[in-house]
Protein backbone atom coordinates (compact mmCIF):
# COMPACT_ATOMS: atom_id res chain seq x y z
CA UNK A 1 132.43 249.61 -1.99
CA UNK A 2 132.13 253.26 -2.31
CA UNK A 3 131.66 254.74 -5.70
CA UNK A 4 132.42 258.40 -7.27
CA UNK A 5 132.34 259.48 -10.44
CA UNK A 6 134.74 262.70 -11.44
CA UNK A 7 134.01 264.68 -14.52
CA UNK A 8 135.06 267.88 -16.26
CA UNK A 9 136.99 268.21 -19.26
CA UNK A 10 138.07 271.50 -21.96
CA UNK A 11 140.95 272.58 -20.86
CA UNK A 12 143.98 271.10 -17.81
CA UNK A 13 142.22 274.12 -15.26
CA UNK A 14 138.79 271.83 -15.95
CA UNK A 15 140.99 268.20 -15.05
CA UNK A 16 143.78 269.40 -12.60
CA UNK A 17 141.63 269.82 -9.18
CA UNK A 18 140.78 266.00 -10.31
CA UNK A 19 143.71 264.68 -10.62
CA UNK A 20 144.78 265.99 -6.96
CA UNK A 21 141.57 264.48 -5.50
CA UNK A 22 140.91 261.31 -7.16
CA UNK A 23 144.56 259.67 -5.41
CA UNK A 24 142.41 260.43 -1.73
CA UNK A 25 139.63 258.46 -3.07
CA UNK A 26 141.51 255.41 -4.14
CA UNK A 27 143.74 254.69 -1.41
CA UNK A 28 140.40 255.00 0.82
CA UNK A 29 139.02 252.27 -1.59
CA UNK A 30 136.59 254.31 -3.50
CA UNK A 31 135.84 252.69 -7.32
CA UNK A 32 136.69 255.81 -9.35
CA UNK A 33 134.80 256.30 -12.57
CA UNK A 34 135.59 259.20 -15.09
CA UNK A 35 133.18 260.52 -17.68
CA UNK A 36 134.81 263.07 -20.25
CA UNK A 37 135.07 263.49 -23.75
CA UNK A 38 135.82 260.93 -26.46
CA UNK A 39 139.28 261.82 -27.54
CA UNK A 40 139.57 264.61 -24.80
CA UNK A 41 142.58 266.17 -23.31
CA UNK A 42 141.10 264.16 -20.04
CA UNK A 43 140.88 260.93 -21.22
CA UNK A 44 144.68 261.12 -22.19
CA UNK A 45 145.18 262.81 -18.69
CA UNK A 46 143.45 260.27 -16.54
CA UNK A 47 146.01 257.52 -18.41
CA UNK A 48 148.02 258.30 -15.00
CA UNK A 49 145.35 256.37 -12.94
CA UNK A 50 144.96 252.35 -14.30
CA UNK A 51 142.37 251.88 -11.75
CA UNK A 52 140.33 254.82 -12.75
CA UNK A 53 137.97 253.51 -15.45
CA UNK A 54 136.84 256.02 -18.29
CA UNK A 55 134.09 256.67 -20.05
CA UNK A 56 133.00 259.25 -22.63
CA UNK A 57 129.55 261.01 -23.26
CA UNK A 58 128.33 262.58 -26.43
CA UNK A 59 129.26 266.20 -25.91
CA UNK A 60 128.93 269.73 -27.93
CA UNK A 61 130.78 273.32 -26.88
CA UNK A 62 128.93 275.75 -25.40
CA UNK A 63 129.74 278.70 -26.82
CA UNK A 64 128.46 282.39 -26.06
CA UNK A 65 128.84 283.63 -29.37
CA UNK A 66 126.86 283.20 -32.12
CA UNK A 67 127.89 280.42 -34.51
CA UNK A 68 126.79 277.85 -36.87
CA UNK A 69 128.37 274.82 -34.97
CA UNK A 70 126.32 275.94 -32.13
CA UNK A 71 122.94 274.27 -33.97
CA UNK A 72 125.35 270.79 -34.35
CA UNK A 73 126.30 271.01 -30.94
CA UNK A 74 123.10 272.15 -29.37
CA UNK A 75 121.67 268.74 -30.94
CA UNK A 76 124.43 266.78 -29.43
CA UNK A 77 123.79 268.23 -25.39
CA UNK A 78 120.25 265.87 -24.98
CA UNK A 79 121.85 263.30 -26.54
CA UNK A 80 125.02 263.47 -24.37
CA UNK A 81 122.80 263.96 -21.37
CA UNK A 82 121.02 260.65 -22.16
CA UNK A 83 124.11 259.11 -22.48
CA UNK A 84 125.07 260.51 -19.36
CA UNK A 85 121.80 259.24 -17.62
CA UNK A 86 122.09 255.72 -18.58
CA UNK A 87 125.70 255.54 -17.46
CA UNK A 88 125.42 257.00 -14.31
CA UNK A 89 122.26 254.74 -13.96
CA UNK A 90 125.10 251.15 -14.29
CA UNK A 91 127.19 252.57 -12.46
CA UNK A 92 125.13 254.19 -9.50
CA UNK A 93 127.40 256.17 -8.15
CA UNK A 94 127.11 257.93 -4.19
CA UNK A 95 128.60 261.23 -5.31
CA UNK A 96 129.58 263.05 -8.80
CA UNK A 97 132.70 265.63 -8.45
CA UNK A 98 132.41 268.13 -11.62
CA UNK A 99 135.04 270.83 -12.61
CA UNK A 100 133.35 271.97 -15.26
CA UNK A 101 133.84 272.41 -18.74
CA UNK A 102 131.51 271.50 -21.81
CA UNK A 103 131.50 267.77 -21.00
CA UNK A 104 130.43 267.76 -17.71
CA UNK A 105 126.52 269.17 -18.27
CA UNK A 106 125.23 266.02 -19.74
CA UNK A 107 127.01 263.91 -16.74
CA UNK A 108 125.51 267.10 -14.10
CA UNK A 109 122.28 266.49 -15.70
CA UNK A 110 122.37 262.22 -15.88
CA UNK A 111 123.25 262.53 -12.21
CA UNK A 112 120.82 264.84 -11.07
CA UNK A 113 117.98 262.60 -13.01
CA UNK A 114 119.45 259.74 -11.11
CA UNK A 115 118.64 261.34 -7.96
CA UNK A 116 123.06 261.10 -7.33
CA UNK A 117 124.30 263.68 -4.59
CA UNK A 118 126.81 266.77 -6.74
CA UNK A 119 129.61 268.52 -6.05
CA UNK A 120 130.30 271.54 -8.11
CA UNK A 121 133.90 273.29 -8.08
CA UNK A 122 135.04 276.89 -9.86
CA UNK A 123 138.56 278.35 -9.49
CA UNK A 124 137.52 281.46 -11.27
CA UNK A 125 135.94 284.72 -9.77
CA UNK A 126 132.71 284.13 -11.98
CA UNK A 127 131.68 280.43 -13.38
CA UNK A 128 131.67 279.35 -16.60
CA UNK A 129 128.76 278.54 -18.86
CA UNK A 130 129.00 275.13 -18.11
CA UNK A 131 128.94 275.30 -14.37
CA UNK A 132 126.11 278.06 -14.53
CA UNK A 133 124.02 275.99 -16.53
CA UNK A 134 125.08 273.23 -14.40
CA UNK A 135 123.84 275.20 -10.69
CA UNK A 136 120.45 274.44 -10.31
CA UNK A 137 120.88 270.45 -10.35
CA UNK A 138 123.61 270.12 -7.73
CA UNK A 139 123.77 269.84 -4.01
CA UNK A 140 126.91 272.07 -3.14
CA UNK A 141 128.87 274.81 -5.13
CA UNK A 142 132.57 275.21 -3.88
CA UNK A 143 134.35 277.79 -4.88
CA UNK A 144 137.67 279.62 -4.65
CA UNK A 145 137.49 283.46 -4.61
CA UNK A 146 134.49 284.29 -2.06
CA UNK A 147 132.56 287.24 -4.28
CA UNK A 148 131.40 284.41 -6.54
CA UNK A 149 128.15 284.28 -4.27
CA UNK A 150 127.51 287.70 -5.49
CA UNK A 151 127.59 286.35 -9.04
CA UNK A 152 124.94 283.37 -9.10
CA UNK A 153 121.33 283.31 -8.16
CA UNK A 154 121.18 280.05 -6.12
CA UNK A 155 123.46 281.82 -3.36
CA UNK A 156 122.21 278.86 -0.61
CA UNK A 157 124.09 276.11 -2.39
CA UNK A 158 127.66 278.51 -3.00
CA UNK A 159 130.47 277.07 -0.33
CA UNK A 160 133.89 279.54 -0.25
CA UNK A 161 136.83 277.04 0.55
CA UNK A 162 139.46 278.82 -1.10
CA UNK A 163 141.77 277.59 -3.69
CA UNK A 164 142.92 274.16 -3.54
CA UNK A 165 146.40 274.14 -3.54
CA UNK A 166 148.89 271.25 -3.05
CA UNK A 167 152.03 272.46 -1.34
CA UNK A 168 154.74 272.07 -4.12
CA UNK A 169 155.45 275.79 -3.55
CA UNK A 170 156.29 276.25 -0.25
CA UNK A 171 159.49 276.33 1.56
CA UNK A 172 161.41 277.00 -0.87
CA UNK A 173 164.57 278.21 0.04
CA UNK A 174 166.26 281.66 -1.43
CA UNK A 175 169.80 280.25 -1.35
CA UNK A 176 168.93 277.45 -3.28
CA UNK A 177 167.65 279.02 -5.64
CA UNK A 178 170.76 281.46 -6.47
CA UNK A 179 172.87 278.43 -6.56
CA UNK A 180 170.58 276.78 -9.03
CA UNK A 181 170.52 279.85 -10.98
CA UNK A 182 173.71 281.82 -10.47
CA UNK A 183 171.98 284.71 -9.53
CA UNK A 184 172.37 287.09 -6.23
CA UNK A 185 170.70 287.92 -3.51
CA UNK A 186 172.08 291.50 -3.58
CA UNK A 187 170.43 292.67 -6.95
CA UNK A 188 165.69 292.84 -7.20
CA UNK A 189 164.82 289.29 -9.19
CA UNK A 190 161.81 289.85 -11.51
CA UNK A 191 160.08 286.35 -12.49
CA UNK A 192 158.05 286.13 -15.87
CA UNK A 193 156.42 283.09 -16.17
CA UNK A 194 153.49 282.20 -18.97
CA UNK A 195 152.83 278.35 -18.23
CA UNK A 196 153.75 275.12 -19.55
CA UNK A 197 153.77 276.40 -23.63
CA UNK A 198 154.39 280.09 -22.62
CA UNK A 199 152.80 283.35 -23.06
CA UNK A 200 153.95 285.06 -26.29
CA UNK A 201 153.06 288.28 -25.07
CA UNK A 202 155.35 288.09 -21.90
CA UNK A 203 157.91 286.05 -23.99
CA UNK A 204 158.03 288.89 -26.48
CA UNK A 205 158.31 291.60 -23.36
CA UNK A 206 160.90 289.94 -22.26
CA UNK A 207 163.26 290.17 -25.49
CA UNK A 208 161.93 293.54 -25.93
CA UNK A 209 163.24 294.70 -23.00
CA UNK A 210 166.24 292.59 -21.45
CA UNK A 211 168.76 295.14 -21.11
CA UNK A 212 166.97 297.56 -19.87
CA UNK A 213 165.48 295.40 -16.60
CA UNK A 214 168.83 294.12 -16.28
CA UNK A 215 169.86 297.90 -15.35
CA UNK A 216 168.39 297.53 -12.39
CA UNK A 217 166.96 294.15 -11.91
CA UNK A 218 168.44 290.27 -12.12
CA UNK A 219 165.41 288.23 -14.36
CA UNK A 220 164.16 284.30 -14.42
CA UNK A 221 162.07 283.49 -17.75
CA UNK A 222 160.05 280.67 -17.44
CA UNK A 223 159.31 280.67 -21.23
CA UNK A 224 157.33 277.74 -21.93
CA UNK A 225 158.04 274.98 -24.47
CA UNK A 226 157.03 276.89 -27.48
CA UNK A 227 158.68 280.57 -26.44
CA UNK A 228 162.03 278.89 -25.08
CA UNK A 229 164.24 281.14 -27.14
CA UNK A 230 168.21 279.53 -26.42
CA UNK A 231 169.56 282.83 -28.54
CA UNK A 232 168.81 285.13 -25.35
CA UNK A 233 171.57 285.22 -23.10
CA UNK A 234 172.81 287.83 -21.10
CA UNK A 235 174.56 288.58 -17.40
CA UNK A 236 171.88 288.24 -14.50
CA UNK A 237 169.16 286.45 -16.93
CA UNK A 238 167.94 282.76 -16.78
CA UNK A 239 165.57 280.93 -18.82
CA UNK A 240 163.92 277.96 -18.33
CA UNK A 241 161.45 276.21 -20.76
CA UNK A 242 160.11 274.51 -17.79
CA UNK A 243 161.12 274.17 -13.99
CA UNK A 244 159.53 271.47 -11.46
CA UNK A 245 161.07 270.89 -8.74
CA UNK A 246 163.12 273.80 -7.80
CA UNK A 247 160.57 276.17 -8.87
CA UNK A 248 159.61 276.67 -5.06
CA UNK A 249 163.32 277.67 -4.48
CA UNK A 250 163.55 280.29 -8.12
CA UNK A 251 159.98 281.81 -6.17
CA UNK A 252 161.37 282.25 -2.68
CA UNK A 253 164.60 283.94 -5.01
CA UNK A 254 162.32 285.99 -7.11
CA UNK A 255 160.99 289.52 -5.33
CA UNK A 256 158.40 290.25 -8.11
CA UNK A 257 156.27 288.02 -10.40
CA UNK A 258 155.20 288.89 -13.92
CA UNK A 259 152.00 286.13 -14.89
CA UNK A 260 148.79 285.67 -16.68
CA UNK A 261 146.20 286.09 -14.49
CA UNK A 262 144.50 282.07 -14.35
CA UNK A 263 143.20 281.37 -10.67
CA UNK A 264 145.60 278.78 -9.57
CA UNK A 265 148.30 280.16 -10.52
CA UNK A 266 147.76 283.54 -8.86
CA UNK A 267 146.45 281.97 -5.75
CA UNK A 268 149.68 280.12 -5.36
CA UNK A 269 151.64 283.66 -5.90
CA UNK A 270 149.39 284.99 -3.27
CA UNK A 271 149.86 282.02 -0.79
CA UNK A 272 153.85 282.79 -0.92
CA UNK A 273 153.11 286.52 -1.15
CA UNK A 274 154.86 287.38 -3.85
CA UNK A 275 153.41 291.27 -5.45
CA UNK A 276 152.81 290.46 -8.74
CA UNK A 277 152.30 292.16 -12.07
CA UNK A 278 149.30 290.74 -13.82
CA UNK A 279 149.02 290.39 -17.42
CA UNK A 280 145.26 288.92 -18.30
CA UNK A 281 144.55 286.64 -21.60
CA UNK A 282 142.46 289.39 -23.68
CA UNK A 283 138.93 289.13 -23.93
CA UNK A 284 139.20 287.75 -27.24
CA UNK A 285 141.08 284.83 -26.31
CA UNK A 286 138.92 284.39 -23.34
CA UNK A 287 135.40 284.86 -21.63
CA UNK A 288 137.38 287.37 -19.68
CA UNK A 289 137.74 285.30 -16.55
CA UNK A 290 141.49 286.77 -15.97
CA UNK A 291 140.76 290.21 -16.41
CA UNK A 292 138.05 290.07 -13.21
CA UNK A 293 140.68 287.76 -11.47
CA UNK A 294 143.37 290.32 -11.44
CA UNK A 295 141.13 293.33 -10.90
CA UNK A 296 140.05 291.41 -7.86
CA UNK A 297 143.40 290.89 -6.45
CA UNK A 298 144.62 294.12 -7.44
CA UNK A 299 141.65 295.34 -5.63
CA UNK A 300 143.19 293.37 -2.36
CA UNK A 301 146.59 295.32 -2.57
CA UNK A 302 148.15 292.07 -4.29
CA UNK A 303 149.07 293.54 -7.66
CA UNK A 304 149.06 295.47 -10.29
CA UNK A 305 147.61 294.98 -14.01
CA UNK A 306 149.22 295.62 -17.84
CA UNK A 307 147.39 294.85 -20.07
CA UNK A 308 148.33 292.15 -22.96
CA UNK A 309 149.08 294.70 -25.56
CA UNK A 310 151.37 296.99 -23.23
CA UNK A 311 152.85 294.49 -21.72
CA UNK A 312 155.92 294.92 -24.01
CA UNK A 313 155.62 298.43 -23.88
CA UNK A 314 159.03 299.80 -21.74
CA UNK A 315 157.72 302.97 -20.17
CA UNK A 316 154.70 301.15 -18.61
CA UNK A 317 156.39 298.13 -17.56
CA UNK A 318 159.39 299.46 -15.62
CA UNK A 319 156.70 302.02 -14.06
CA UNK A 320 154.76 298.86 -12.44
CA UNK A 321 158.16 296.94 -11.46
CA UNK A 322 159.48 300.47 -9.79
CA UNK A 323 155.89 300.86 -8.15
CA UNK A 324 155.74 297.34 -6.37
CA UNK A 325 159.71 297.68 -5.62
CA UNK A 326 159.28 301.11 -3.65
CA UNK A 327 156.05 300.17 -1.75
CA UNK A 328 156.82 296.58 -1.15
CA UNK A 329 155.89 296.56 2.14
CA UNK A 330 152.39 297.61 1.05
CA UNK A 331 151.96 294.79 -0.86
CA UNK A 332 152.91 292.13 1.93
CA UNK A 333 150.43 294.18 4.58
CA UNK A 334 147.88 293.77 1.92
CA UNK A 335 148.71 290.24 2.22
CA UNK A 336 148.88 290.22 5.88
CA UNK A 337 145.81 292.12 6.19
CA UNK A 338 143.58 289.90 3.59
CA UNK A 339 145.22 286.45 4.17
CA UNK A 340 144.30 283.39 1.53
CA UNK A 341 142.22 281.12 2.78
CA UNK A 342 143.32 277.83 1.19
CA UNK A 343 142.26 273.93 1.19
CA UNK A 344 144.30 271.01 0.76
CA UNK A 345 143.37 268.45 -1.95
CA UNK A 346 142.94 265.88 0.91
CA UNK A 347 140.76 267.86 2.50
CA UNK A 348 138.15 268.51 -0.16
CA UNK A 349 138.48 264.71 -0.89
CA UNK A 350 137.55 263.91 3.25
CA UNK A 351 134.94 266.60 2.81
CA UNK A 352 133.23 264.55 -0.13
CA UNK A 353 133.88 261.33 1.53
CA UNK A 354 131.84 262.31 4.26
């Protein structure tokens, strides 16, 4: 029997591309290990798959700032890495998947030690600490936007496959999605949408400015579990803590869409070619990941960029809406012109197998 072991672990963009690949690798009866953190938002995650065993390394954050926790944690890396090595060593894997994330440098480094063959993924423009730290030891680098070669030094191990998208998005139908919201097909549809707890900032533009968008355009809040808000109402507005299934339908409704600016999620706006307006998680809140992601599509002709504190502010938000809504057609040549390249989860998974 065939064995892999996945691993990354921080955050859901660090445990998502996993979850998508590891149901490939079980029904062509691969054993499935997962190494993560003890207590991690992965271990809770991987609960989905019984047959995926899961184990935990000692593990510290790697953080780029200066702090005092980084002396504990630096301690805890060799340590987690010689966890890692003896692990990997039982279980002698023929391949190691990692998404990155803190946890998944110890299990890079136990596999490379162990001589194990290592698959490296990034969704974002420029990799995180942990996978550039992680580079040197592994076999293949996939990533998603193709000027991430220009970013590393080991260029000859960097593979561009695209984003890795499952098709839960497409063909959607516009109809269906008036009747499931009550809105027409006759008036623009502006979508804000700030993930599965929300994005305060877009949350708050939203309130801010309802009746004024709803001069000219109909709007669909997706606003998250902790922005739903069930004291906003008006004519020609929806909101939605969270949609799943007929979210492909509310896209094919909606003409423009308002988003942070994470990798998936904009690849899957740019797969349906929806203009967008891009609203980045500030520097402080991030490593600034989403502000090169959305200069890089804006770049393309995909969209256009407010930042997190204007967001709310009218005057510079209807200015973007009324730019993308008079040069549509600019926007879907752009598309036309710079298509997405995209992968399938089953795919990447035969890829690996082979």
């Amino acid at each position: 029997m065939k064995k892999i072991v996945f691993t990354g672990g921080g955050s859901a963009g660090h445990i998502t591309l996993n979850l998508a690949l590891i149901p490939y690798f079980l029904e062509n009866g691969w054993q499935v290990t997962y190494i993560g953190s003890k207590g991690g938002m992965e271990e809770e995650l991987i609960k989905k798959y019984p047959e995926v065993t899961y184990q935990s390394v000692l593990t510290g954050k790697l953080r780029r700032y200066f702090s005092f926790k980084n002396l504990v944690d630096m301690a805890k890396i060799p340590l987690g890495c010689l966890e890692a090595y003896i692990k990997l060593r039982r279980i002698n894997p023929d391949v190691i998947f990692s998404k990155g994330g803190f946890v998944s440098f110890p299990v890079v480094i136990g596999g490379y030690l162990n001589r194990k063959k290592i698959y490296m993924h990034e969704s974002d423009i420029t990799p995180g600490l942990a996978n550039k730290m992680s580079l040197p030891f592994v076999n293949t680098f996939f990533t998603t936007f193709a000027d991430t070669i220009n970013t590393v030094s080991k260029k000859n191990k960097v593979r561009y496959i695209g984003p890795v998208l499952s098709d839960r998005l497409f063909n959607g139908s516009k109809a269906s999605g008036a009747a499931f919201t009550g809105l027409s097909t006759d008036k623009p549809v502006i979508m804000f949408i700030g993930g599965s707890l929300g994005a305060k900032s877009l949350n708050d533009a939203v309130a801010k400015n309802l009746h004024k968008l709803l001069k000219k355009y109909q709007i669909i809040h997706i606003a998250g579990k902790n922005g739903f808000n069930p004291e906003l109402k008006a004519d020609g507005y929806v909101q939605y803590e969270f949609i799943d299934t007929e979210l492909k339908d509310l896209m094919a409704l909606s003409d423009i869409v308002i988003s942070r600016a994470g990798s998936n999620a904009i690849f899957e706006l740019a797969s349906l070619q929806k203009p967008m307006v891009l609203v980045p998680l500030p520097n402080t809140a991030s490593r600034g990941e989403q502000g090169l992601n959305a200069q890089n599509f804006k770049a393309k002709g995909y969209a256009e960029i407010i930042s997190d504190e204007d967001i709310a502010t009218p005057e510079i938000l209807l200015a973007a809406l009324e730019k993308i809504l008079n040069n549509k057609q600019a926007y879907l040549d752009a598309f036309a012109k710079n298509p997405i390249k995209i992968t399938t989860a089953e795919a990447l998974a035969r890829e690996i197998m082979s």
